[in-house]
Protein backbone atom coordinates (compact mmCIF):
# COMPACT_ATOMS: atom_id res chain seq x y z
CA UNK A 1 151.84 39.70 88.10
CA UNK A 2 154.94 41.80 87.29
CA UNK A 3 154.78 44.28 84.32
CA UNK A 4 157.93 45.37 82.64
CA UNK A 5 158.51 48.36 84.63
CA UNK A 6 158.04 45.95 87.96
CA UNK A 7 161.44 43.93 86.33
CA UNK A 8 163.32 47.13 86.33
CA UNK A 9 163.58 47.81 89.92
CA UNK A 10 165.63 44.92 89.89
CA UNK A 11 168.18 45.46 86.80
CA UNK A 12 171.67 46.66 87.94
CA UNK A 13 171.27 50.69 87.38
CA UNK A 14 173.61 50.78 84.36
CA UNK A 15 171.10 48.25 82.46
CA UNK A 16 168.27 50.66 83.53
CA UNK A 17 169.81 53.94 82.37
CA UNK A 18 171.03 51.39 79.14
CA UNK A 19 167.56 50.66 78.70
CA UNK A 20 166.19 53.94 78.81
CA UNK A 21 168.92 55.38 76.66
CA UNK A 22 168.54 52.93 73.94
CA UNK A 23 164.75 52.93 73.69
CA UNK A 24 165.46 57.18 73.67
CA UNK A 25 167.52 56.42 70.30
CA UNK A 26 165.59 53.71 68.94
CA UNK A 27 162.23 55.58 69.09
CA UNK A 28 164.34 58.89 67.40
CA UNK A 29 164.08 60.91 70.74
CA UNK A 30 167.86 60.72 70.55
CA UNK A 31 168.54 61.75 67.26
CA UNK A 32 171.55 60.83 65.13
CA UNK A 33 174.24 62.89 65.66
CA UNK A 34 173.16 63.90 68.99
CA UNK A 35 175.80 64.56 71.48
CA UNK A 36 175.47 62.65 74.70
CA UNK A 37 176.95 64.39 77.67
CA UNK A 38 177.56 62.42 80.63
CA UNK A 39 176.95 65.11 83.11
CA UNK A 40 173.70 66.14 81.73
CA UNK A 41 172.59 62.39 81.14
CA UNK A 42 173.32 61.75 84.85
CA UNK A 43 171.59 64.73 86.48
CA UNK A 44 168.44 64.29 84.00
CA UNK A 45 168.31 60.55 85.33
CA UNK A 46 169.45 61.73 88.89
CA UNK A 47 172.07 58.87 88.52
CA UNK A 48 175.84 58.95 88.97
CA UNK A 49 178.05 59.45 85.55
CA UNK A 50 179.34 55.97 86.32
CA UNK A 51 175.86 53.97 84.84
CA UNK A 52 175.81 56.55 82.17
CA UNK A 53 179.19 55.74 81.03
CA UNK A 54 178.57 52.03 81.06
CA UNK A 55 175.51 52.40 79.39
CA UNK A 56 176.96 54.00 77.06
CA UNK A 57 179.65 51.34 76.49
CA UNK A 58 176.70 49.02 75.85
CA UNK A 59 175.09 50.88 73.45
CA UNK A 60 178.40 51.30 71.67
CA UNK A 61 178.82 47.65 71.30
CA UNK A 62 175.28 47.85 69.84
CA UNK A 63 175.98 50.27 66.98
CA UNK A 64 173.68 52.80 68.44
CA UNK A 65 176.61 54.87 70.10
CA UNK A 66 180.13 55.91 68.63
CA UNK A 67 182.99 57.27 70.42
CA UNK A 68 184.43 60.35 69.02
CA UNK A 69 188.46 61.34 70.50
CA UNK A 70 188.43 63.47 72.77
CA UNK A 71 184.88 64.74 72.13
CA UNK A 72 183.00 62.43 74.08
CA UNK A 73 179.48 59.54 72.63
CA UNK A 74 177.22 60.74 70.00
CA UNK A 75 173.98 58.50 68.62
CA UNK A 76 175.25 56.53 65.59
CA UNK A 77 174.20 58.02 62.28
CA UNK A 78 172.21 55.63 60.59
CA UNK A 79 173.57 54.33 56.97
CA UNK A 80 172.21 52.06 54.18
CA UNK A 81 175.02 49.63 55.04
CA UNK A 82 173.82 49.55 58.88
CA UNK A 83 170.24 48.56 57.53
CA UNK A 84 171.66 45.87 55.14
CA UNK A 85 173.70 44.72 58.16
CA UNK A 86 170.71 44.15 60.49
CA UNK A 87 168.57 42.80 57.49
CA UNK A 88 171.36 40.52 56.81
CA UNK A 89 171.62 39.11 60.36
CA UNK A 90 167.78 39.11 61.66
CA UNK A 91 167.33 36.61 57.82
CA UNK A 92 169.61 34.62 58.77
CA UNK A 93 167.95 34.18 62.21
CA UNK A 94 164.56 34.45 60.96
CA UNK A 95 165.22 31.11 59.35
CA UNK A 96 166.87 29.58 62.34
CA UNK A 97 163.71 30.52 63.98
CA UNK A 98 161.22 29.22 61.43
CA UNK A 99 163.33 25.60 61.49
CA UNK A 100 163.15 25.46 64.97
CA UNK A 101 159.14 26.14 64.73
CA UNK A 102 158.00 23.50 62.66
CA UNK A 103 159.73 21.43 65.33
CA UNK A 104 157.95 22.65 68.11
CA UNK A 105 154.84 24.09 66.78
CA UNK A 106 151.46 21.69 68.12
CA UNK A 107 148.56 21.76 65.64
CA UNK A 108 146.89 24.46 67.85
CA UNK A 109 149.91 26.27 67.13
CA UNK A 110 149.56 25.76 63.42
CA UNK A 111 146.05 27.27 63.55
CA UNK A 112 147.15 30.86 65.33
CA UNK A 113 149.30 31.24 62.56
CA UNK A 114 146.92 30.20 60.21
CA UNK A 115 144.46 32.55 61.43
CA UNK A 116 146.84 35.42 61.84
CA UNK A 117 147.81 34.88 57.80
CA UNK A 118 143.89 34.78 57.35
CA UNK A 119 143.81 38.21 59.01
CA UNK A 120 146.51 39.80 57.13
CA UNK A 121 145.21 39.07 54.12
CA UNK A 122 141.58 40.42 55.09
CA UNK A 123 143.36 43.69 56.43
CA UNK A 124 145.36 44.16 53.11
CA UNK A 125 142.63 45.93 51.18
CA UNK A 126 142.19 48.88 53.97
CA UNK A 127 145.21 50.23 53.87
CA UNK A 128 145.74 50.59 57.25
CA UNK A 129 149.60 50.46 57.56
CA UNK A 130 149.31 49.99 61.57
CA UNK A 131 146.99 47.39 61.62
CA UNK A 132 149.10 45.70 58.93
CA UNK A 133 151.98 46.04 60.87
CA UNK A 134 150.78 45.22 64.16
CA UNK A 135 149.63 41.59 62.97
CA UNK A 136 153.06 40.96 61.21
CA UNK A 137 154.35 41.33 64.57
CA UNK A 138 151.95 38.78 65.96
CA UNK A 139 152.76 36.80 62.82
CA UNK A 140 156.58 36.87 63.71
CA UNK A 141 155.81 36.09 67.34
CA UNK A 142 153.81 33.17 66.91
CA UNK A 143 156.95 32.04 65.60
CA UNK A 144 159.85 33.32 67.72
CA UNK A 145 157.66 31.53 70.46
CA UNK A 146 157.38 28.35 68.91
CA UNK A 147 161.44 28.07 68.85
CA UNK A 148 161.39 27.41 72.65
CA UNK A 149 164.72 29.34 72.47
CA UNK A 150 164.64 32.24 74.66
CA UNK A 151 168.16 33.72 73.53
CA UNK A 152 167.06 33.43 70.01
CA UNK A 153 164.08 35.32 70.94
CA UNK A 154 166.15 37.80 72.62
CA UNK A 155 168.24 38.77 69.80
CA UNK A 156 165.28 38.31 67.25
CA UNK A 157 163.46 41.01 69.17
CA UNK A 158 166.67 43.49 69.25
CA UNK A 159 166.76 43.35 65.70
CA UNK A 160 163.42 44.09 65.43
CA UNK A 161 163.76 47.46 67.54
CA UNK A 162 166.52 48.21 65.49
CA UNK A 163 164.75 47.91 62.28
CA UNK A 164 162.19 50.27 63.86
CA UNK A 165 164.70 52.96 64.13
CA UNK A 166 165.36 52.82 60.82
CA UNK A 167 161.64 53.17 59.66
CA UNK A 168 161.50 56.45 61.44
């Protein structure tokens, strides 16, 4: 069985170095701001500057990058209206995905998320913002699964990350 790690050895290099980047902003290693130098990002990664530079490009078209004249990428600053944005767009897809659910979800399917409501609602008098937050995850799983629509999923899931960044 492959873990996600095992995948990478076969992404192109610019998606790895776009991976690792992005999960470096996302998790506020990278903070906003934060100059990204080319050279420095390639030697750190012991890649060329060409995958950093695509990468780059990538997580431009994301949001998480801008491009400043003849000063080089910087993470994004991170605004109200970029929050609104993402909670605009992951709504609109959240409902997509909960149609496309009660399509496809079986009655075994019915009781997981059942069950997972059950435990959220047991967990809600401790308190314990993790634990909460780890079965609304589940919760919203149960359901991006059900859709049987693995580009839905896909972009479900990016929102998601993004909305983490914004927590931190």
């Amino acid at each position: 069985m492959y873990t996600n790690n095992d995948n990478l050895d076969f992404l192109p290099l610019r998606d790895v170095v776009f991976n690792k980047l992005r999960q470096e902003i996302l998790t506020g290693k990278l903070k906003p701001g934060e100059r990204l130098r080319e050279i420095q990002l390639a030697d750190k990664m012991g890649v060329s500057r060409t995958p950093i530079r695509e990468a780059i490009r990538m997580l431009e078209l994301e949001g998480l990058v801008r491009m400043l004249p003849r000063r080089g990428a910087e993470v994004a600053e991170i605004t109200q209206k970029d929050l609104n944005d993402v909670i605009e767009v992951r709504t609109a897809l959240e409902q997509l995905a909960i149609e496309l659910a009660c399509k496809h979800l079986k009655c075994c399917g019915i009781d997981v998320l059942k069950d997972n409501v059950l435990e959220f609602e047991r967990e809600m008098s401790s308190k314990d913002v993790s634990k909460l937050a780890s079965i609304d995850v589940r919760f919203h799983d149960i359901i991006f699964e059900a859709t049987d629509n693995k580009r839905l999923i896909q972009l479900l899931n990016n929102l998601r990350e993004q909305m983490y960044r914004y927590r931190l």
